[in-house]
C-alpha atoms as a PDB file:
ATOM      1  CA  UNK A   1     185.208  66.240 129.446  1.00  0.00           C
ATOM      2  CA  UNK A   2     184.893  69.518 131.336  1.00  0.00           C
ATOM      3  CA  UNK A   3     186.278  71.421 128.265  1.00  0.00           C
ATOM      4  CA  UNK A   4     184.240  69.987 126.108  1.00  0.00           C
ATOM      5  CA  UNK A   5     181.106  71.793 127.760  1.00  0.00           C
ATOM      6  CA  UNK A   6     182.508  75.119 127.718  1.00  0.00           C
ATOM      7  CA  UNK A   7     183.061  75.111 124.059  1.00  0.00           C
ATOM      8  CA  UNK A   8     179.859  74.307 123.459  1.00  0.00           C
ATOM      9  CA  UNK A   9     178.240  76.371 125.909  1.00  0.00           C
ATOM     10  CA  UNK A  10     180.267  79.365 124.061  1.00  0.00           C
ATOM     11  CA  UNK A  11     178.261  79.810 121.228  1.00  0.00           C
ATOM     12  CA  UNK A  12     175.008  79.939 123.039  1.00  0.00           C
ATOM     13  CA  UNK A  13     176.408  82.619 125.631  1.00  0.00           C
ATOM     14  CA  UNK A  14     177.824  84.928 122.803  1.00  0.00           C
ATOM     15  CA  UNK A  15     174.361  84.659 120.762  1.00  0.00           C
ATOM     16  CA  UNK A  16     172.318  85.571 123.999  1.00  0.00           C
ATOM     17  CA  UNK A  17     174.625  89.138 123.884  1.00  0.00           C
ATOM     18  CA  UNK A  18     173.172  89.826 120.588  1.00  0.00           C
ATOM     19  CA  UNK A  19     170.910  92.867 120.356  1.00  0.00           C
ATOM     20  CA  UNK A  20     167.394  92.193 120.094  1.00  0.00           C
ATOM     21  CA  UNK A  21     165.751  92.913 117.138  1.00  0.00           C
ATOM     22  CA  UNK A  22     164.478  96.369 117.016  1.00  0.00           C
ATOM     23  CA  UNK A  23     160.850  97.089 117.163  1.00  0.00           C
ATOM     24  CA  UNK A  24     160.126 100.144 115.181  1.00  0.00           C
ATOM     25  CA  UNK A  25     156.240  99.558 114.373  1.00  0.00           C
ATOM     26  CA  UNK A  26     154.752 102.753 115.124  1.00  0.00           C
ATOM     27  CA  UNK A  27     152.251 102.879 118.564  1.00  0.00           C
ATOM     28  CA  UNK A  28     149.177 104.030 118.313  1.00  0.00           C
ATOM     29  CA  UNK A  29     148.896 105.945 121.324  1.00  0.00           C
ATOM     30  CA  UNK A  30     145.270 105.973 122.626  1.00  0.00           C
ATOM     31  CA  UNK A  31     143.840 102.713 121.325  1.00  0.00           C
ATOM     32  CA  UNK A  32     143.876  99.796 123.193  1.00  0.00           C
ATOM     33  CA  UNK A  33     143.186  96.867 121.912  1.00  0.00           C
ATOM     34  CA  UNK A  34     141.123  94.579 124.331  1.00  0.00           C
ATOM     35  CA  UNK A  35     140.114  91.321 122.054  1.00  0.00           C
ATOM     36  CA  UNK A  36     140.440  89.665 118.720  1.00  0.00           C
ATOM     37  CA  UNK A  37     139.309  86.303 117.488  1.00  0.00           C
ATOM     38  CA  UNK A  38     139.782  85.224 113.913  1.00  0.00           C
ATOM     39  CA  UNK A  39     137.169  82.177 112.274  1.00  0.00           C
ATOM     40  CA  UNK A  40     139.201  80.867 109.025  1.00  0.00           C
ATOM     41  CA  UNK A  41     137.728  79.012 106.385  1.00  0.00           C
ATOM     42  CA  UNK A  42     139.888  76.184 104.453  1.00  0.00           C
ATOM     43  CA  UNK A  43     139.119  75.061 101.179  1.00  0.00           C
ATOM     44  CA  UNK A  44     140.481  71.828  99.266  1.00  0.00           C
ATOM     45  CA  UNK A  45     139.552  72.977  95.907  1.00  0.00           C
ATOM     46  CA  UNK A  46     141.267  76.791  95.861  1.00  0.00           C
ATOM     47  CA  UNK A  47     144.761  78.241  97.208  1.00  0.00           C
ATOM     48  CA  UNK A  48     142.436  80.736  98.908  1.00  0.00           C
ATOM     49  CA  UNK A  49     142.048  81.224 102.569  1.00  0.00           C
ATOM     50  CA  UNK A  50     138.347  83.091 104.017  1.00  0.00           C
ATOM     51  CA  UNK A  51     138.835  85.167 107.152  1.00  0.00           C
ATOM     52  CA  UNK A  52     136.668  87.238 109.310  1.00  0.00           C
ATOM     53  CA  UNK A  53     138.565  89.090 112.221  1.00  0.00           C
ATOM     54  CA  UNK A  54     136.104  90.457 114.968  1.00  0.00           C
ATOM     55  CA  UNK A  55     138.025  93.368 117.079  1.00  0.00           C
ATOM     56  CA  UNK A  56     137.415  94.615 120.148  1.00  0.00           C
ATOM     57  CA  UNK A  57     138.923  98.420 120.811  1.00  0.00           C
ATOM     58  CA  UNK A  58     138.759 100.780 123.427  1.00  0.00           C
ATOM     59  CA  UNK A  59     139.926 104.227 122.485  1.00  0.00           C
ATOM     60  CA  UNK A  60     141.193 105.735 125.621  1.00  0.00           C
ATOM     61  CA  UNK A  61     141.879 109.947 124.893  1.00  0.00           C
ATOM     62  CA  UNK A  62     139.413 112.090 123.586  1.00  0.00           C
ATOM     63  CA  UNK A  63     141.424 113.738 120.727  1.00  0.00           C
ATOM     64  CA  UNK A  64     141.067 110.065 119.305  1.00  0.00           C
ATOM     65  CA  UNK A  65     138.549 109.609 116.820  1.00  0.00           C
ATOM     66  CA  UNK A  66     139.588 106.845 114.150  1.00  0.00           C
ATOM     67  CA  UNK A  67     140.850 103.802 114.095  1.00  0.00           C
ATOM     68  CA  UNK A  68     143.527 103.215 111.085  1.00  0.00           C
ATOM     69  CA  UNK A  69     143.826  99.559 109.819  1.00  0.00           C
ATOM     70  CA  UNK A  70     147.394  98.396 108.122  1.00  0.00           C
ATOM     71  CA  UNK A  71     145.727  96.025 105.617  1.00  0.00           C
ATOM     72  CA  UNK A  72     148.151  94.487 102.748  1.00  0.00           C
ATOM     73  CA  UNK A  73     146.411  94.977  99.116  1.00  0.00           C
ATOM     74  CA  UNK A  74     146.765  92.385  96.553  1.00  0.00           C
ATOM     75  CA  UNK A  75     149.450  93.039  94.696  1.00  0.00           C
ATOM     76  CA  UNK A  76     150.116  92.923  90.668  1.00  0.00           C
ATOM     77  CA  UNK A  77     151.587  89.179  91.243  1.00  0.00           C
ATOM     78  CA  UNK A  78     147.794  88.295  92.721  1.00  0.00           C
ATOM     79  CA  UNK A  79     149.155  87.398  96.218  1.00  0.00           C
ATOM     80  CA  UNK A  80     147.809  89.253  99.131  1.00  0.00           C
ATOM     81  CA  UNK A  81     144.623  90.104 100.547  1.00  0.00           C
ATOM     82  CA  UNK A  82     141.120  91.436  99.734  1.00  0.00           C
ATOM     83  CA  UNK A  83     139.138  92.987 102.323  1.00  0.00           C
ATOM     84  CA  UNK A  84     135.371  93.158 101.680  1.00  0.00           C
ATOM     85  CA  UNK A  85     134.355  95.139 104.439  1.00  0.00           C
ATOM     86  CA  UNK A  86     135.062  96.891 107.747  1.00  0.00           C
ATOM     87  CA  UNK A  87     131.952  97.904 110.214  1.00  0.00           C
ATOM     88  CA  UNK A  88     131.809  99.365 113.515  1.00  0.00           C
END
């Protein structure tokens, strides 16, 4: 019974040794990020999905003046995202 455990234990152990994934999103260094909330709006009648995103950002050095946004287009197959407006 005793043998049975470490066998199955095994794969677990040797799958914990696996590197992480690597994180190679570039850091924006001097923005912090203090809040976010998102309000979604659900519809029955469309595929489509409303959004507003309200940020709240801190920029913490001086030599940083803007704030750039990784939005995702729509693309040519019409999935994706349209962004009607960003305000400070």
């Amino acid at each position: 019974m005793g043998f049975r455990s470490v066998v199955l234990v095994l794969p677990y152990a040797v799958a914990s040794l696996a590197a992480p994934p690597v994180d190679d999103y570039p850091r924006r260094i001097g923005i912090d990020v203090e809040a976010y909330r998102f309000e979604l709006a659900l519809s029955d009648e469309s595929d489509e999905i409303g959004g507003l995103a309200t940020v709240t950002v801190r920029l913490t050095r001086g030599d940083v003046v803007e704030l750039p946004l990784d939005l995702t287009s729509k693309g040519a197959e019409g999935l994706g995202m349209v962004v009607r407006s960003v305000t400070a």
